[in-house]
C-alpha atoms as a PDB file:
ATOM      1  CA  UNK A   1       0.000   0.000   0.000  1.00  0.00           C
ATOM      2  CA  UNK A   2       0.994   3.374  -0.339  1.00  0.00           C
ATOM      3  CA  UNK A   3       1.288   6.339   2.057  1.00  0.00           C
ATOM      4  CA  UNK A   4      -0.725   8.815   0.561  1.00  0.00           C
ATOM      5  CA  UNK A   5      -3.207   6.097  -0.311  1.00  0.00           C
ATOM      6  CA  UNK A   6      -3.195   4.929   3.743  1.00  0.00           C
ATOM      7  CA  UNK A   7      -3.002   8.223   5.134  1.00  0.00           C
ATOM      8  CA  UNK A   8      -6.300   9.558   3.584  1.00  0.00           C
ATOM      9  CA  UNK A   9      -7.926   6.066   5.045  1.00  0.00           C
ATOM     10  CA  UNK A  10      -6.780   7.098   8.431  1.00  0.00           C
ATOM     11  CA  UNK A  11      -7.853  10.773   7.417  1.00  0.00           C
ATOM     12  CA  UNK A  12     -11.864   9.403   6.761  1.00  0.00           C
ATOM     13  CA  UNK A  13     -11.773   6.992   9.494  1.00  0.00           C
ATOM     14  CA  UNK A  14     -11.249   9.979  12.018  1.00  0.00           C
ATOM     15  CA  UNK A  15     -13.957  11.821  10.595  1.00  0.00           C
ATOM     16  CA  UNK A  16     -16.320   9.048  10.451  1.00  0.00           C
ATOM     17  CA  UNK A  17     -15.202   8.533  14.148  1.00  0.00           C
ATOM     18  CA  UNK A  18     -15.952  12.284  14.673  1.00  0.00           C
ATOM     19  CA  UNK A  19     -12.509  12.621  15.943  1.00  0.00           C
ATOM     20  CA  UNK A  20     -12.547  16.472  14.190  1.00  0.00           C
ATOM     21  CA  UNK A  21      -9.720  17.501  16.549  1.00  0.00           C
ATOM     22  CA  UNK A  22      -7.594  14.899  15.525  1.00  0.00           C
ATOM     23  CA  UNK A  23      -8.560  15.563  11.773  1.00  0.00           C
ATOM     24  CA  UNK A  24      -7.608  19.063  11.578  1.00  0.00           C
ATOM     25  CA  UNK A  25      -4.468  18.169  13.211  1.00  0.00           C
ATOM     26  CA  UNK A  26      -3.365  15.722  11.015  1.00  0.00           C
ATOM     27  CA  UNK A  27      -4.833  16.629   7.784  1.00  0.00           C
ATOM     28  CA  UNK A  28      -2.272  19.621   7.455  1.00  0.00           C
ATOM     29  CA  UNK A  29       0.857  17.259   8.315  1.00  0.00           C
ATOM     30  CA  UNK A  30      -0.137  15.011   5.557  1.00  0.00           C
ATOM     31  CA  UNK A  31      -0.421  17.833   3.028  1.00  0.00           C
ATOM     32  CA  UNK A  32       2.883  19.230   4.220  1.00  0.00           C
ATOM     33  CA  UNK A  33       4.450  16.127   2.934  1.00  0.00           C
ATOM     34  CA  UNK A  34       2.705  16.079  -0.081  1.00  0.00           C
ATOM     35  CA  UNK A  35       4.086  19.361  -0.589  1.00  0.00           C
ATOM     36  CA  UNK A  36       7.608  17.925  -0.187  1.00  0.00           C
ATOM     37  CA  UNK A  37       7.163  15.378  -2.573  1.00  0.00           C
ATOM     38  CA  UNK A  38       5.312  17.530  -4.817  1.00  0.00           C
ATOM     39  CA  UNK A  39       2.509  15.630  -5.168  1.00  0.00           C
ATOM     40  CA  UNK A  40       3.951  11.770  -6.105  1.00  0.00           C
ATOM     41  CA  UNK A  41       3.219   8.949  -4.126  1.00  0.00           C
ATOM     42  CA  UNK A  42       5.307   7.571  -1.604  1.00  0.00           C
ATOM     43  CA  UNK A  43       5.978   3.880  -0.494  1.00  0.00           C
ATOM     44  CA  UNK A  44       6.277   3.403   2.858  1.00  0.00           C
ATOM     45  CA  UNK A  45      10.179   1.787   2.346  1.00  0.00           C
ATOM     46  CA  UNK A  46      10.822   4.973   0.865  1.00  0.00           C
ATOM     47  CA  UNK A  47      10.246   6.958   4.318  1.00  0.00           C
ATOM     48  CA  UNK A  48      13.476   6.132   6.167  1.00  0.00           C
ATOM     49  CA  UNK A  49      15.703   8.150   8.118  1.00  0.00           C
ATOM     50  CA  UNK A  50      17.209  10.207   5.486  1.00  0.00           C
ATOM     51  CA  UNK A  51      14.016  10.979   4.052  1.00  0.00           C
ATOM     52  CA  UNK A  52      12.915  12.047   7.354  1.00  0.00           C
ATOM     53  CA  UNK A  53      15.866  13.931   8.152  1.00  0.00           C
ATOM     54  CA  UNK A  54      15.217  16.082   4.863  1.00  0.00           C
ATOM     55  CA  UNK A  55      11.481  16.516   5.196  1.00  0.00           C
ATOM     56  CA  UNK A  56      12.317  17.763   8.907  1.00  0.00           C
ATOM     57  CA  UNK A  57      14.810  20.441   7.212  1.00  0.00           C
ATOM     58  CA  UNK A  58      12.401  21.304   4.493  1.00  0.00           C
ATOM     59  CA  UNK A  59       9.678  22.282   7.021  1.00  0.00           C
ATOM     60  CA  UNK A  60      11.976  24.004   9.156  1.00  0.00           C
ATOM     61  CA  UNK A  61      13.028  25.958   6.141  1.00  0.00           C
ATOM     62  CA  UNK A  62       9.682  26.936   4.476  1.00  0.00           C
ATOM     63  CA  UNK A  63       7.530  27.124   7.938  1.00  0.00           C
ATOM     64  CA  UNK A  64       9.672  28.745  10.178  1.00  0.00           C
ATOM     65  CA  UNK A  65       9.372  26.502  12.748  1.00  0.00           C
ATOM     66  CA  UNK A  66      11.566  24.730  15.553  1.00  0.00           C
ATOM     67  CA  UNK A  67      12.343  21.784  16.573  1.00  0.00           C
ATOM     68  CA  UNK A  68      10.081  20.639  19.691  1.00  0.00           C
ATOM     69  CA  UNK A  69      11.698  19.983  22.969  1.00  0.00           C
END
């Protein structure tokens, strides 16, 4: 399966739920990495560490934010 694919699963099971706090929460994150990848899908064993690493950089780059402590 794929992530994008998964994640929007997860994304309509929390609505369905009614778990609208969670949604608005998460719904963003996901599009922030679709913004990274511009769009493609992703396979999950293409999200390692490096991947991470860069997505973490690319956020604090275009965001402006920190890391959390």
């Amino acid at each position: 399966m794929l992530f994008f694919s998964q994640a929007q699963l997860y994304l309509d099971t929390l609505k369905a739920r009614g778990s609208y706090n969670r949604y608005a929460a998460d719904a963003p994150r996901i599009d922030r990495m679709r913004e990274f990848v511009k769009g493609r899908e992703l396979s999950f064993q293409e999200i390692d560490v490096p991947f991470l690493n860069q997505f973490s950089t690319y956020l604090k780059s275009t965001r402006n934010i920190s890391d959390r402590t």
